[in-house]
N, C-alpha and C. Protein backbone atom coordinates (compact mmCIF):
# COMPACT_ATOMS: atom_id res chain seq x y z
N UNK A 1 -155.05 -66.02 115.41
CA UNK A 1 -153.92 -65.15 115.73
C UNK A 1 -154.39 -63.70 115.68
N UNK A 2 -154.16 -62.86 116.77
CA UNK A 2 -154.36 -61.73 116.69
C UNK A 2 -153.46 -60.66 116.13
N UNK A 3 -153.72 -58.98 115.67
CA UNK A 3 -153.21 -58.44 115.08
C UNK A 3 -152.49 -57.52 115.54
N UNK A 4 -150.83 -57.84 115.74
CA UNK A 4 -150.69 -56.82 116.67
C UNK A 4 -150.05 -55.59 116.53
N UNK A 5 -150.49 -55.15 115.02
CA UNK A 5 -150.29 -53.87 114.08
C UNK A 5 -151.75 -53.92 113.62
N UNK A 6 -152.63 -52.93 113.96
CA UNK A 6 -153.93 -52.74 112.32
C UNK A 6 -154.15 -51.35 112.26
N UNK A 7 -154.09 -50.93 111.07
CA UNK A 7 -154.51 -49.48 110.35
C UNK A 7 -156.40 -49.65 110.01
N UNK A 8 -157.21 -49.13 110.44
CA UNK A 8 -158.52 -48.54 109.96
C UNK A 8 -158.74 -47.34 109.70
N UNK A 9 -158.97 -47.36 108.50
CA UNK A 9 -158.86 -46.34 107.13
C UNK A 9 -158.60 -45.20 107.65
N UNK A 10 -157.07 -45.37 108.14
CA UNK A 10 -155.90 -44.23 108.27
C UNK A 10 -155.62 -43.46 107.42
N UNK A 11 -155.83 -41.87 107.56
CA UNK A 11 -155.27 -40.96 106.67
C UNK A 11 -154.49 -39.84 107.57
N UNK A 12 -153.66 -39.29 106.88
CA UNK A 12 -152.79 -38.35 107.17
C UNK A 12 -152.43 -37.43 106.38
N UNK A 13 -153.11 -36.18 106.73
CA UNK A 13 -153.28 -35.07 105.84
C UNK A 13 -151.98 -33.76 106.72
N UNK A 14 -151.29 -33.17 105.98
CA UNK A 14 -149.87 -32.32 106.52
C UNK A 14 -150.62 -31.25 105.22
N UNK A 15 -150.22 -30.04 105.75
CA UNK A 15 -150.22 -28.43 105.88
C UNK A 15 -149.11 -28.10 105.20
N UNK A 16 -149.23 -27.57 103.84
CA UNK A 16 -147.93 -27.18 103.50
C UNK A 16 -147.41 -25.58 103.12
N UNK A 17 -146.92 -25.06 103.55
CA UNK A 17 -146.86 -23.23 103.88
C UNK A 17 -145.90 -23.07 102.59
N UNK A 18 -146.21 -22.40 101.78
CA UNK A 18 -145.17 -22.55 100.89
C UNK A 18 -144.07 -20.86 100.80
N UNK A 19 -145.01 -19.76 101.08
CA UNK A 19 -144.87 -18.65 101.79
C UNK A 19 -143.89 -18.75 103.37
N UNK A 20 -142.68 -18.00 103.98
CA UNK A 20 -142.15 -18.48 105.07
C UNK A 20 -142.28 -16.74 105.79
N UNK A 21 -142.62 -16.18 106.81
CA UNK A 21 -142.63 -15.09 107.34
C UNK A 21 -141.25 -14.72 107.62
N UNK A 22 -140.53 -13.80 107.21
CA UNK A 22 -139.15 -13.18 107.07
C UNK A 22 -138.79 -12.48 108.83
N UNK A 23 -139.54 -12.14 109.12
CA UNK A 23 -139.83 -11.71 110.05
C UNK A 23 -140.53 -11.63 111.74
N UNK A 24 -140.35 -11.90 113.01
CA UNK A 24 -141.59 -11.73 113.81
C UNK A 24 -142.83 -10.55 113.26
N UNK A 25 -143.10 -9.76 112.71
CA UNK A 25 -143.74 -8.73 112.66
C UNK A 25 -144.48 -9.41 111.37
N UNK A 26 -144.17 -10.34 110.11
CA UNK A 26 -144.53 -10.76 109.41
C UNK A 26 -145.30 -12.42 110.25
N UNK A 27 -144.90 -12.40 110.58
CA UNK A 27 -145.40 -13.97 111.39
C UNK A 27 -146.56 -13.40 112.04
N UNK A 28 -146.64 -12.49 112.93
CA UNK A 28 -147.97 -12.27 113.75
C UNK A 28 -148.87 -11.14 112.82
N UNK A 29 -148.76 -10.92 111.87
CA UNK A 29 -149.55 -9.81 110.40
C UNK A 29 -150.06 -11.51 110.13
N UNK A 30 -149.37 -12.31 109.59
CA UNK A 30 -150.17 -13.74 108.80
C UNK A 30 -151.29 -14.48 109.90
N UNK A 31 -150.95 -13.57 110.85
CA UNK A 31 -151.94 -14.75 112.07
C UNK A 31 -153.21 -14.12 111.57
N UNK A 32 -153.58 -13.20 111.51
CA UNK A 32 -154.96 -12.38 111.04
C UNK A 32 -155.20 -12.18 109.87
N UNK A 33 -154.46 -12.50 108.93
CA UNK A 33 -154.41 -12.32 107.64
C UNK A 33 -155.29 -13.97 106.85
N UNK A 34 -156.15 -14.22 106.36
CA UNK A 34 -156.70 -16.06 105.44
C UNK A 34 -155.83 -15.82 104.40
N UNK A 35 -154.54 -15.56 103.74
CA UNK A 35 -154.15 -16.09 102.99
C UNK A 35 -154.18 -17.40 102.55
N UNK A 36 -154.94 -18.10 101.87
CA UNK A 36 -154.61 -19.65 101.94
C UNK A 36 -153.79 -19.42 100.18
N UNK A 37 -153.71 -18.89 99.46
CA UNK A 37 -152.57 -19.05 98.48
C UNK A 37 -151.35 -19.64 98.90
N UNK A 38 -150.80 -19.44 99.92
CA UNK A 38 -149.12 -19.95 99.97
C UNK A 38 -149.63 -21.16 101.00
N UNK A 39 -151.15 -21.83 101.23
CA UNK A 39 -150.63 -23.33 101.79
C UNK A 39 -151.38 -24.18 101.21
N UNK A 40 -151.24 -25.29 101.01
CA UNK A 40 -151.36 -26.13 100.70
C UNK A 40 -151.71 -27.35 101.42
N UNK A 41 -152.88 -28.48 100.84
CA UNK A 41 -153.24 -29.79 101.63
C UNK A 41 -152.22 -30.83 100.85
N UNK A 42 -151.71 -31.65 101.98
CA UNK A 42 -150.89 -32.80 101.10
C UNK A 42 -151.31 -33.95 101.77
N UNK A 43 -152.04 -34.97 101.45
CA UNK A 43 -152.73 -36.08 101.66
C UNK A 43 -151.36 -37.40 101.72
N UNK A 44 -150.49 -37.76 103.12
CA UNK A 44 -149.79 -38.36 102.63
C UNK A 44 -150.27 -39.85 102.61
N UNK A 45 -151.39 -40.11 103.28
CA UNK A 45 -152.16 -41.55 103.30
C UNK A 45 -153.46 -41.14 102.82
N UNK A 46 -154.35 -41.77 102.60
CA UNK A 46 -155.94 -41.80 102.79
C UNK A 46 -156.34 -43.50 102.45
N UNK A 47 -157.29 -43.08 103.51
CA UNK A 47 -158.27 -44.63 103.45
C UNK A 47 -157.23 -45.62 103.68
N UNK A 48 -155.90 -46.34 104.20
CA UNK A 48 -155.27 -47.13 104.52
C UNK A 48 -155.75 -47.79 105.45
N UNK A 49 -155.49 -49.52 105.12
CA UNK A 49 -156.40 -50.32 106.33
C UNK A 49 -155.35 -51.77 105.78
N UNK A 50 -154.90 -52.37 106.95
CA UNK A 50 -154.50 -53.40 106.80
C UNK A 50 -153.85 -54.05 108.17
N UNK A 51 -153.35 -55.24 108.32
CA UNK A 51 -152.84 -55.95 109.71
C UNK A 51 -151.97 -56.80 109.56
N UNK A 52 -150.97 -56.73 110.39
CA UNK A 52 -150.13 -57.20 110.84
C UNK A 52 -150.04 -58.44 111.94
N UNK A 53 -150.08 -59.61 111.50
CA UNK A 53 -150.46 -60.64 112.61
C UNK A 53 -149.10 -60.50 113.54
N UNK A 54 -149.02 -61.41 114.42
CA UNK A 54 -148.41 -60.97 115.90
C UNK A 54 -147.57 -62.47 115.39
N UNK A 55 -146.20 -62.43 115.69
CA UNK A 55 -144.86 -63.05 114.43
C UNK A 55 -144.80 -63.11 113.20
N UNK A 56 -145.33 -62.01 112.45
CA UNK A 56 -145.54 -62.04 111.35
C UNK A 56 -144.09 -60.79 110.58
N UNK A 57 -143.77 -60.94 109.82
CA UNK A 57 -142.72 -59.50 109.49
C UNK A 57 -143.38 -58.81 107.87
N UNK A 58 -143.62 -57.59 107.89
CA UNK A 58 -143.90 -57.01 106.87
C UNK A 58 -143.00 -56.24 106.31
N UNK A 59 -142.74 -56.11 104.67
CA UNK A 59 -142.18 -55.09 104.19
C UNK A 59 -142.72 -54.07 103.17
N UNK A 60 -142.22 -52.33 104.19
CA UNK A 60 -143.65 -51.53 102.74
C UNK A 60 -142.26 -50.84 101.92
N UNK A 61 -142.45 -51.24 100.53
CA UNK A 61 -141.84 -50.44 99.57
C UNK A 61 -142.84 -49.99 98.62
N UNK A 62 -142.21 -48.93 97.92
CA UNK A 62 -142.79 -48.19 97.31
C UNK A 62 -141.99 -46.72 96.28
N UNK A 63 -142.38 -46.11 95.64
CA UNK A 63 -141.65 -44.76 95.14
C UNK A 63 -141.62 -43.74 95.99
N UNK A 64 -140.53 -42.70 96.13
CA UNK A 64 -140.35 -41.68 97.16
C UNK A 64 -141.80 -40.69 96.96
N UNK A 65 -142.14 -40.60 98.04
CA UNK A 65 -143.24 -39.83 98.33
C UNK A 65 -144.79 -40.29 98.22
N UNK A 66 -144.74 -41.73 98.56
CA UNK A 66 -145.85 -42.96 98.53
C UNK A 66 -145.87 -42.90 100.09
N UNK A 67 -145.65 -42.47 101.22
CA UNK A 67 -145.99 -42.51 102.55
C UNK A 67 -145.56 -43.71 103.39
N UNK A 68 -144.46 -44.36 102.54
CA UNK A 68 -143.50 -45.29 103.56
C UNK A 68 -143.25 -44.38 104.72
N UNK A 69 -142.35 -43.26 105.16
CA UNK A 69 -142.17 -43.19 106.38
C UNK A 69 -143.19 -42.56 107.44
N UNK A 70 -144.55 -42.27 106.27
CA UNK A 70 -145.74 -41.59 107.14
C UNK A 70 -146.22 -42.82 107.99
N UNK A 71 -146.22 -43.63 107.43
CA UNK A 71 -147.16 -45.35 107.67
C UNK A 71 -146.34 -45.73 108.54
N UNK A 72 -144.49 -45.24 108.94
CA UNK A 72 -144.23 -45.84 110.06
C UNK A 72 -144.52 -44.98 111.05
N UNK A 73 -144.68 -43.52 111.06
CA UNK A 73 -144.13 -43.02 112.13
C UNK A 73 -145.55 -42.95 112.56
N UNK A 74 -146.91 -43.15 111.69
CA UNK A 74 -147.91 -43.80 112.87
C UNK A 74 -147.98 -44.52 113.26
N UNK A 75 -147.18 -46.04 112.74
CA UNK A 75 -147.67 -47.05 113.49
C UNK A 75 -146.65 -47.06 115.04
N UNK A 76 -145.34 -46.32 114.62
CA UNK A 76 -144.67 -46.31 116.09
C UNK A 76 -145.27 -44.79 116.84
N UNK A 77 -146.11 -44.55 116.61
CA UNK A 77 -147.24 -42.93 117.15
C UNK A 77 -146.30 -42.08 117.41
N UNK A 78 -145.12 -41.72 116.78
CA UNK A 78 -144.65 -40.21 116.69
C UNK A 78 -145.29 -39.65 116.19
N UNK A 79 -146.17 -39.85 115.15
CA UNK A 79 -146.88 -38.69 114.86
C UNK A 79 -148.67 -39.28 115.10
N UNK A 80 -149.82 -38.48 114.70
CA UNK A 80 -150.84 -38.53 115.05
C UNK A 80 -151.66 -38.92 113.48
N UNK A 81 -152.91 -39.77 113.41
CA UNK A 81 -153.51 -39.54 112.22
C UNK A 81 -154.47 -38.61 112.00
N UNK A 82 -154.62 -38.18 110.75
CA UNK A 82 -155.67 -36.77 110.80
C UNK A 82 -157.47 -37.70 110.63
N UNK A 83 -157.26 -38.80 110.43
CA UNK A 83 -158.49 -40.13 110.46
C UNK A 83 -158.16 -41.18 110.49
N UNK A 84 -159.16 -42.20 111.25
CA UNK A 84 -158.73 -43.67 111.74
C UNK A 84 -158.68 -43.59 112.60
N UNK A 85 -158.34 -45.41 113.07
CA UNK A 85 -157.85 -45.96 113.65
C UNK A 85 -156.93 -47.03 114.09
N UNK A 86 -155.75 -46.79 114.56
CA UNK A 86 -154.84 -47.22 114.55
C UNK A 86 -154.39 -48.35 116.02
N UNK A 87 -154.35 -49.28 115.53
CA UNK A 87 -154.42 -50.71 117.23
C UNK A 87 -152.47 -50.82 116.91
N UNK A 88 -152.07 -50.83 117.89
CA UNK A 88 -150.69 -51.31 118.30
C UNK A 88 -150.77 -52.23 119.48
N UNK A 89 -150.32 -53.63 119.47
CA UNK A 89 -150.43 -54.32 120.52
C UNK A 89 -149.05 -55.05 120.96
N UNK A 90 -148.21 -54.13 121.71
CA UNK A 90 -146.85 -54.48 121.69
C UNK A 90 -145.74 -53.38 121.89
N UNK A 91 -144.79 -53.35 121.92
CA UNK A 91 -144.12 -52.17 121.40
C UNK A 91 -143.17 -51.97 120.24
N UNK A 92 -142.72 -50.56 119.66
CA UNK A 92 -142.54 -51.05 118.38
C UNK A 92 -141.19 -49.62 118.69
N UNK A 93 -140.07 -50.22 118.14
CA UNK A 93 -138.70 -49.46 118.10
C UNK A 93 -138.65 -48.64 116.98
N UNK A 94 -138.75 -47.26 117.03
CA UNK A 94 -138.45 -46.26 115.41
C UNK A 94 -137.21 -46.02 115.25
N UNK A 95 -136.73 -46.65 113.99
CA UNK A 95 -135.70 -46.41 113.33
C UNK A 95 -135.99 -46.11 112.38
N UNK A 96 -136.51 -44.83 112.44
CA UNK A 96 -137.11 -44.38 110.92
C UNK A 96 -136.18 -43.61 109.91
N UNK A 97 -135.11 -42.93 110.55
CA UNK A 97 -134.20 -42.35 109.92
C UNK A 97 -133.23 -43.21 108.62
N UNK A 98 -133.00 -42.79 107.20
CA UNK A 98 -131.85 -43.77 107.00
C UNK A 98 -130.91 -43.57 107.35
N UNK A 99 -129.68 -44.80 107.58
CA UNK A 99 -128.64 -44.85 108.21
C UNK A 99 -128.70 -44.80 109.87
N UNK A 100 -130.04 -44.58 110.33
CA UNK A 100 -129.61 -44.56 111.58
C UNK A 100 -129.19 -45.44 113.01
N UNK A 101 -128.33 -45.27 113.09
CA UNK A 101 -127.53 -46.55 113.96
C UNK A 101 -126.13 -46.83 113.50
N UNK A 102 -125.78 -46.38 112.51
CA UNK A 102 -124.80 -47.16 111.42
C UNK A 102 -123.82 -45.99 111.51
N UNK A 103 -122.53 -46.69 111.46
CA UNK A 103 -121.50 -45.36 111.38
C UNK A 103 -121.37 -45.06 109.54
N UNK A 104 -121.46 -44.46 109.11
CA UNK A 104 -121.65 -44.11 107.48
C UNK A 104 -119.93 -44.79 106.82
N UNK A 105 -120.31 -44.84 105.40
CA UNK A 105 -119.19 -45.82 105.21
C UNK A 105 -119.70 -46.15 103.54
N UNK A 106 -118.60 -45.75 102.44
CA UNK A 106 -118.98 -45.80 101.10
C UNK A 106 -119.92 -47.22 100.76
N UNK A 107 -121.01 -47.21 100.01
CA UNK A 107 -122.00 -48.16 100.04
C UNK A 107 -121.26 -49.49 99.65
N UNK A 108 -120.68 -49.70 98.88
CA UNK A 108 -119.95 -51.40 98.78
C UNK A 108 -119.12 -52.23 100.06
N UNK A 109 -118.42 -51.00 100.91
CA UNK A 109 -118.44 -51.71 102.29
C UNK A 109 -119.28 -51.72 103.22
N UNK A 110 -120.29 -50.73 103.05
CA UNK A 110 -121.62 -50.58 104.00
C UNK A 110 -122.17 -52.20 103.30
N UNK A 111 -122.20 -52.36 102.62
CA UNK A 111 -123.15 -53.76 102.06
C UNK A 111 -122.35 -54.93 102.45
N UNK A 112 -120.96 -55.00 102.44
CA UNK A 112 -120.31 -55.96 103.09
C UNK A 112 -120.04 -56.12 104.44
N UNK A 113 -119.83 -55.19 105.08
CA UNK A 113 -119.97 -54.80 106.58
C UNK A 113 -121.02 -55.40 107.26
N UNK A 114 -122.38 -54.60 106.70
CA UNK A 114 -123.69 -55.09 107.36
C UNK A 114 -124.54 -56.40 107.05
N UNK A 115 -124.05 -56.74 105.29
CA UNK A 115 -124.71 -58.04 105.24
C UNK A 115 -123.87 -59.23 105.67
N UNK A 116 -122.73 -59.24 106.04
CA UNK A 116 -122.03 -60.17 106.80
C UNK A 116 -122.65 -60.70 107.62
């Protein structure tokens, strides 16, 4: 059976500005300026490698800020990896948002509603 999800040692590294330019006149002063004090590297994967056989269903949980929604939004390629390689053989629907699709609705009827 072939794999028709695989991650090779996928990483995804995001830029984090912690400094915001108040200004146009401050925005194009920072273009010439190496401040690297106000940014920051944030590693939201590294080295990730694994596959997905083709009828197979996976589930990734984890603690907030473990790269659940980084790991989807490469495998559906909204976004790009900063290393790897990434095989998709198929197509793959992003519903990466929570709630999205769902008309909102206090959680004890959201749970009866939808697990019906």
């Amino acid at each position: 059976m072939s794999a028709a999800i695989q991650f090779d040692r996928v990483s995804k590294k995001f830029i984090l500005h912690h400094e915001r330019a108040r200004s146009f006149q401050e925005l194009v002063v920072g273009l010439f300026r190496r401040n690297n004090r106000s940014r920051e590297e944030f590693w939201a994967l590294r080295d990730v490698s694994f596959a997905v056989g083709q009828g197979e269903t996976v589930g990734i949980i984890g603690p907030n800020g473990a790269g659940k929604s980084t790991l989807l939004k490469l495998a559906a390629r909204v976004i790009e990896p900063t290393s790897g390689r990434i095989a998709v053989r198929g197509r793959i629907g992003a519903l990466l948002e929570l709630g999205a699709g769902f008309p909102w609705s206090p959680p004890p009827l959201n749970c009866c509603q939808y697990a019906a």
